[in-house]
C-alpha atoms as a PDB file:
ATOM      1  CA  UNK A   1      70.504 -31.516  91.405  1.00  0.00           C
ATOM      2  CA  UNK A   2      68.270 -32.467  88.500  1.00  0.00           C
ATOM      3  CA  UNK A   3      70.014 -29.659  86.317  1.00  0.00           C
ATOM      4  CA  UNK A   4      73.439 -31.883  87.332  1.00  0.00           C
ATOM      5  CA  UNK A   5      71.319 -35.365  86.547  1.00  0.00           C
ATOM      6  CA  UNK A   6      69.880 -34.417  83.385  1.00  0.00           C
ATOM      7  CA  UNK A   7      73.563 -33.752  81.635  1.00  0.00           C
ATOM      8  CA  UNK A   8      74.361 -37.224  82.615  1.00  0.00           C
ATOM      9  CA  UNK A   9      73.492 -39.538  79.224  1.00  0.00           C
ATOM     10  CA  UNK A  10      72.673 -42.638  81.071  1.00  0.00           C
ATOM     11  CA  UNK A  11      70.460 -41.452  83.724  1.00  0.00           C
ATOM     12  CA  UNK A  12      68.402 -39.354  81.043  1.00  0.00           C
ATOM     13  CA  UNK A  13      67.999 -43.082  79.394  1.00  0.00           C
ATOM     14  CA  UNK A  14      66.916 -44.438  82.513  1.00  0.00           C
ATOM     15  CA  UNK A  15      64.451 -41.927  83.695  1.00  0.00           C
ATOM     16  CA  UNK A  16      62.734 -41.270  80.405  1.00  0.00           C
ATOM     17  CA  UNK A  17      62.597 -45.420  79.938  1.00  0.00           C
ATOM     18  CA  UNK A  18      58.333 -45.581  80.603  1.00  0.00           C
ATOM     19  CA  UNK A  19      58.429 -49.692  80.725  1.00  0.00           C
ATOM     20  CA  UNK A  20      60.776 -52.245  81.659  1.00  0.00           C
ATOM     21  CA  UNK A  21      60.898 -55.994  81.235  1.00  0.00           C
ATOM     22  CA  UNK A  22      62.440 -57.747  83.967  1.00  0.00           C
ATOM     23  CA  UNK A  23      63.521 -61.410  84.476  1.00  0.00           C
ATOM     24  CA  UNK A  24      63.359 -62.139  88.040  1.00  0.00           C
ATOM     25  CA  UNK A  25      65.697 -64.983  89.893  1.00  0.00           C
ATOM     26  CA  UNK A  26      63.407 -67.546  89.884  1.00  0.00           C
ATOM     27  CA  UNK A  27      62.872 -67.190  85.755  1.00  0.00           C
ATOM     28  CA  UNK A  28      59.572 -65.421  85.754  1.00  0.00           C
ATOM     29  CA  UNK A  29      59.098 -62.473  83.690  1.00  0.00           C
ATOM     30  CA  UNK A  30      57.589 -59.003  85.458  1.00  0.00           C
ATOM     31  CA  UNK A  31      56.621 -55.794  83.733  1.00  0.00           C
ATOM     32  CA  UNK A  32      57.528 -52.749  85.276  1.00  0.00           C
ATOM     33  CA  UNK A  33      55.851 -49.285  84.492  1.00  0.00           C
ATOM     34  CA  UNK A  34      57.301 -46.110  85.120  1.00  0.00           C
ATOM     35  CA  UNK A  35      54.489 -44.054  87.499  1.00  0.00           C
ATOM     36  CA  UNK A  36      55.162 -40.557  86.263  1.00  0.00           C
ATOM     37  CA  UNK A  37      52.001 -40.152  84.293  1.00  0.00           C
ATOM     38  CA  UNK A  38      53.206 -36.801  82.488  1.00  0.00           C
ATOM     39  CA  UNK A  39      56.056 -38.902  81.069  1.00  0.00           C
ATOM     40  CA  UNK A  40      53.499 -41.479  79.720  1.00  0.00           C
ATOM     41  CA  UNK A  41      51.159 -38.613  78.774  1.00  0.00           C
ATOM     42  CA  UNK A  42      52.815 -35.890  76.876  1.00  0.00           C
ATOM     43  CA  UNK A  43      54.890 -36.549  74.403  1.00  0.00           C
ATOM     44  CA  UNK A  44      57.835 -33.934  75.123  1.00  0.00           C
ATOM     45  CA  UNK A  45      58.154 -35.306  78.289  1.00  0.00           C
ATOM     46  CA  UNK A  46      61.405 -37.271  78.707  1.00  0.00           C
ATOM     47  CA  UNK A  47      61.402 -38.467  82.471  1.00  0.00           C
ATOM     48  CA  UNK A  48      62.797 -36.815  85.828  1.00  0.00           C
ATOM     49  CA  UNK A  49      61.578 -37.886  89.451  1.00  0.00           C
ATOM     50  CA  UNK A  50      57.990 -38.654  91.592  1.00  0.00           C
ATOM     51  CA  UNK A  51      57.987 -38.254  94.971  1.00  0.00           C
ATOM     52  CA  UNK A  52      56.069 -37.623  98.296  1.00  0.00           C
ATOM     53  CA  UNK A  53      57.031 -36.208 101.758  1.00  0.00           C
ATOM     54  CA  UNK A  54      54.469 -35.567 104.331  1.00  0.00           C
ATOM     55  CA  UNK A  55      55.650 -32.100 104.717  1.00  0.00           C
ATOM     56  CA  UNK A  56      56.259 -31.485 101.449  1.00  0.00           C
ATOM     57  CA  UNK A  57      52.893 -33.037  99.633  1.00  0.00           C
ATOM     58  CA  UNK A  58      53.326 -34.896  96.129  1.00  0.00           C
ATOM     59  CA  UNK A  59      56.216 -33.837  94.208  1.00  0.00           C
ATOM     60  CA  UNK A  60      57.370 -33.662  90.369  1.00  0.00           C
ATOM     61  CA  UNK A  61      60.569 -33.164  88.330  1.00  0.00           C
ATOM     62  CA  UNK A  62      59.562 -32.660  84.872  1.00  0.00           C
ATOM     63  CA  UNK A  63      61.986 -32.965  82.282  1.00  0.00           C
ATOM     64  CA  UNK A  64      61.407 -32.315  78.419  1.00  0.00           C
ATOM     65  CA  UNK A  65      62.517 -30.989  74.870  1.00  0.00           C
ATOM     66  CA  UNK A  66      60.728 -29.354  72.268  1.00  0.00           C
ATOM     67  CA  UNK A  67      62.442 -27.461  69.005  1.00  0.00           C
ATOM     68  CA  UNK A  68      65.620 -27.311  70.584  1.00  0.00           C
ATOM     69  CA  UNK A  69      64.319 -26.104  74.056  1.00  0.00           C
ATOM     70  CA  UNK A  70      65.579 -27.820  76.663  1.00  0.00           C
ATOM     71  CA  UNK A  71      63.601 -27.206  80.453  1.00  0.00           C
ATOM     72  CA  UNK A  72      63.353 -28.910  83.985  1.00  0.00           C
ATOM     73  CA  UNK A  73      59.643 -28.096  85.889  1.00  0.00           C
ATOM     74  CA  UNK A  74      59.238 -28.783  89.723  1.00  0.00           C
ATOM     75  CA  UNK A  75      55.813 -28.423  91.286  1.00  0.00           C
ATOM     76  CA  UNK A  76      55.595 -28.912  95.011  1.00  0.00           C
ATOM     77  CA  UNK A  77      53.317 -29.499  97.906  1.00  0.00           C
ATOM     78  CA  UNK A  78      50.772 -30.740  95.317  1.00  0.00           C
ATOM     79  CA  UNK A  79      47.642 -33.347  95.578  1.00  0.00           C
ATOM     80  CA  UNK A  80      48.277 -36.438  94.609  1.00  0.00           C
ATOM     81  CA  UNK A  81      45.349 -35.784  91.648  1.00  0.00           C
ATOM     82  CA  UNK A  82      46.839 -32.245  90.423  1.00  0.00           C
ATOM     83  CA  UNK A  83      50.426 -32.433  90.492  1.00  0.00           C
ATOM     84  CA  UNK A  84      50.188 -34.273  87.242  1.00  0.00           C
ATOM     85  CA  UNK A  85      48.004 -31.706  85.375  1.00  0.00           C
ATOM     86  CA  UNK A  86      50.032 -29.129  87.087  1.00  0.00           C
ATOM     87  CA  UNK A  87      53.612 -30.659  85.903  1.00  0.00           C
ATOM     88  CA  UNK A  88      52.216 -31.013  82.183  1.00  0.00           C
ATOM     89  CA  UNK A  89      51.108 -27.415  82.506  1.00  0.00           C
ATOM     90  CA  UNK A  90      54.114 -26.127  83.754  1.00  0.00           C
ATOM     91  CA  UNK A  91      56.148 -28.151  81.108  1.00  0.00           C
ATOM     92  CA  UNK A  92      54.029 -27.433  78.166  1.00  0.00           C
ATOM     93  CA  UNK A  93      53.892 -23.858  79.118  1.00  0.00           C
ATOM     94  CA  UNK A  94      58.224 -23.125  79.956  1.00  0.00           C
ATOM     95  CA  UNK A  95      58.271 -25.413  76.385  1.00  0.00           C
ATOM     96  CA  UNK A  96      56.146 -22.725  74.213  1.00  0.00           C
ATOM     97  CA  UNK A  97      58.689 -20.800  71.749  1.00  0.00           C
END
């Protein structure tokens, strides 16, 4: 599935945006941040998908590009501390020449 999502141009926009200004009904203004920290962290990052399941722990997609090399990480049944050192590993690792 994220293989399918990732060739689609305007979901890559949205899940690599890392902050979004949003008027609300009433005419206030709110800031939204994107929570996937290896997105806001490493700079090959370009976005993908958090998550948590109780059976399945805390979750990352990982998506990046670096000299033409294109990969998508997934680390599983994580902590909710580690899967974000784990995902950047992963990615910086599959992203080496």
């Amino acid at each position: 599935m994220a293989l399918t999502v990732d060739a689609v141009p305007d979901i890559r926009r949205m899940i690599s945006t890392k902050s979004f200004v949003f008027k609300k009904n009433d005419g206030s203004w709110i800031n939204l941040e994107n929570t996937n920290r290896v997105l806001r962290n490493y700079a090959f990052c370009d976005g993908m998908k958090t998550g948590y399941a109780q059976a399945a722990g805390y979750c990352l997609i990982s998506s990046g590009e670096k000299d033409n090399h294109r990969r998508i990480v997934v680390v599983l049944s994580d902590t909710s501390q580690a899967v974000w050192k784990d995902s950047q590993s992963l990615l910086e690792w599959s992203l080496k020449g």
